[in-house]
Protein backbone atom coordinates (compact mmCIF):
# COMPACT_ATOMS: atom_id res chain seq x y z
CA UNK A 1 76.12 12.78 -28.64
CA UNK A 2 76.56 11.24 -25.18
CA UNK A 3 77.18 7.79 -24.74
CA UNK A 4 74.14 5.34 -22.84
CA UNK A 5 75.11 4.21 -19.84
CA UNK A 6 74.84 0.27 -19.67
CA UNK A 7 76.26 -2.32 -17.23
CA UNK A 8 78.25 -3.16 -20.32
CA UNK A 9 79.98 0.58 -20.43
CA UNK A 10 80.26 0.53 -16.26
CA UNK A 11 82.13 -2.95 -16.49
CA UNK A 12 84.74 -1.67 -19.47
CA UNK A 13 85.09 1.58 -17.38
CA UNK A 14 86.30 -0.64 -14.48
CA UNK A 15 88.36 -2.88 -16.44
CA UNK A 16 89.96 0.31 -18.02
CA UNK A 17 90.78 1.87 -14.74
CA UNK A 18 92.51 -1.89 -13.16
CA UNK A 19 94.60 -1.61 -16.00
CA UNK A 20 96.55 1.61 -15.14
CA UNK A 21 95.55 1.62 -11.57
CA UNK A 22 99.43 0.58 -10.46
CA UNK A 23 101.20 3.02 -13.03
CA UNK A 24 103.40 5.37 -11.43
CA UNK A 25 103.01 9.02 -12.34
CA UNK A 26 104.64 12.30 -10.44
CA UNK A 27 102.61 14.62 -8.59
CA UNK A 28 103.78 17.74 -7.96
CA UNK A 29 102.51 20.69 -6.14
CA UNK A 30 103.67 24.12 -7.65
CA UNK A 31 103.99 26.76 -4.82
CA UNK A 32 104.12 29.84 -7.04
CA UNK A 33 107.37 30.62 -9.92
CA UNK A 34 108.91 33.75 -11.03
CA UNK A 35 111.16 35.09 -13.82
CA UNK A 36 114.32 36.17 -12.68
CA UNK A 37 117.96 36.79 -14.42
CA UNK A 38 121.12 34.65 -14.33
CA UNK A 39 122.82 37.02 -12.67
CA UNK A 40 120.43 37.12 -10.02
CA UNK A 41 119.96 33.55 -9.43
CA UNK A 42 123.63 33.74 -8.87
CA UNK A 43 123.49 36.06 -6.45
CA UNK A 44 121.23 34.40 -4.17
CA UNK A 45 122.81 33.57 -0.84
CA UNK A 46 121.58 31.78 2.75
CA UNK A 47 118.64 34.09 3.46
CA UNK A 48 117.83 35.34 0.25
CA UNK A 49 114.54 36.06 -0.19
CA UNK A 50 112.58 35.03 -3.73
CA UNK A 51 108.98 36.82 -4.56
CA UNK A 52 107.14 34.21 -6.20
CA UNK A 53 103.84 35.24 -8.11
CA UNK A 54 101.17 33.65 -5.73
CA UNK A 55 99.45 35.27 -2.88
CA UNK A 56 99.64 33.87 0.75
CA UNK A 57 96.06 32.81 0.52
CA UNK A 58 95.79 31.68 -3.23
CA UNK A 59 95.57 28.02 -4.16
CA UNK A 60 98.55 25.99 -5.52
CA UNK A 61 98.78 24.33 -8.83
CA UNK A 62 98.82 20.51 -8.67
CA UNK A 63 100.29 18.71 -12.06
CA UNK A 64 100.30 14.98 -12.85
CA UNK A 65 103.14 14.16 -14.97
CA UNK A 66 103.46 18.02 -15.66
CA UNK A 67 99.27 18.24 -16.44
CA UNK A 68 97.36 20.44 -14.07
CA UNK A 69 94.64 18.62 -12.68
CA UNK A 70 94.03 20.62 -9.20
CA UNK A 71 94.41 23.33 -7.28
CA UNK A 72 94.85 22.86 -3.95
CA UNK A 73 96.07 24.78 0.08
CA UNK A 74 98.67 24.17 1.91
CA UNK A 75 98.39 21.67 4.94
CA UNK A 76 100.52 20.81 7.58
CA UNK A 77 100.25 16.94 8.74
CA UNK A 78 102.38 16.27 12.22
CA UNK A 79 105.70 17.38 11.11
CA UNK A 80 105.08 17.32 7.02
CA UNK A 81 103.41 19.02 4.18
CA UNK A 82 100.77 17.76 2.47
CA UNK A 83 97.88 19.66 0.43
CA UNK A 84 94.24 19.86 0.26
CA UNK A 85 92.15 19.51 -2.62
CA UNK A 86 90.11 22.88 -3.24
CA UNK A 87 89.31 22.43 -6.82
CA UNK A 88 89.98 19.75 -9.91
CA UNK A 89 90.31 20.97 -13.25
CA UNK A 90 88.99 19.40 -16.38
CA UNK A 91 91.66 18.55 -18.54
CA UNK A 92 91.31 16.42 -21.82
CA UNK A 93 95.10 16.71 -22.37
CA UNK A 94 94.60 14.10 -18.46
CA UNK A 95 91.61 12.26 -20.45
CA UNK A 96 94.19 11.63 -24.06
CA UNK A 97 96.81 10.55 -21.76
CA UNK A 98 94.95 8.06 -19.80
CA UNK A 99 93.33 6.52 -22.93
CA UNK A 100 97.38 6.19 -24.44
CA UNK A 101 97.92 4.80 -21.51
CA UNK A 102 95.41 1.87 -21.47
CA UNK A 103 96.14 1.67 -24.90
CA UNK A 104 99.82 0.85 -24.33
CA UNK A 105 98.73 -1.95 -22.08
């Protein structure tokens, strides 16, 4: 059943979000990964070159303290990387972790 939407919920929603608005979490963009043996890893040298299971054109995976919450392309700002949001992903595992979060507080 969804909830009303009152001044009263808009208010607690704001006071919910100034709680946890300075906590820290990592964000981390996830170019592409492969499966590879030992012995291989070992072997890589200066110049080796790793196939990673993304194509040149396909989105990244963003995570949040290791939740994916967006995919995203590549950018280049000045002399940097950076990315651009393309899509966010609904994730309750985000939503559960948030609400533990204000909880803690």
């Amino acid at each position: 059943m969804p909830q009303d939407v009152t001044n009263d919920n808009i208010i607690e929603n704001f006071k919910n979000i100034a709680k946890v608005a300075n906590v820290e979490v990592t964000l981390c963009a996830e170019l592409g990964k492969t499966k590879i043996s030992l012995k291989d890893a070992i072997e890589y040298d200066e110049g080796s070159i790793v196939i990673l299971d993304k194509l040149e054109d396909e989105p990244i995976d963003i995570y949040v303290d290791d939740i994916l919450i967006a995919k995203a392309k590549i950018v280049a700002i000045e002399d940097t990387y950076g990315i651009k949001i393309v899509e966010i992903i609904e994730n309750k595992n985000l939503e559960n972790k948030k609400n533990d979060t204000i909880n803690k507080i």
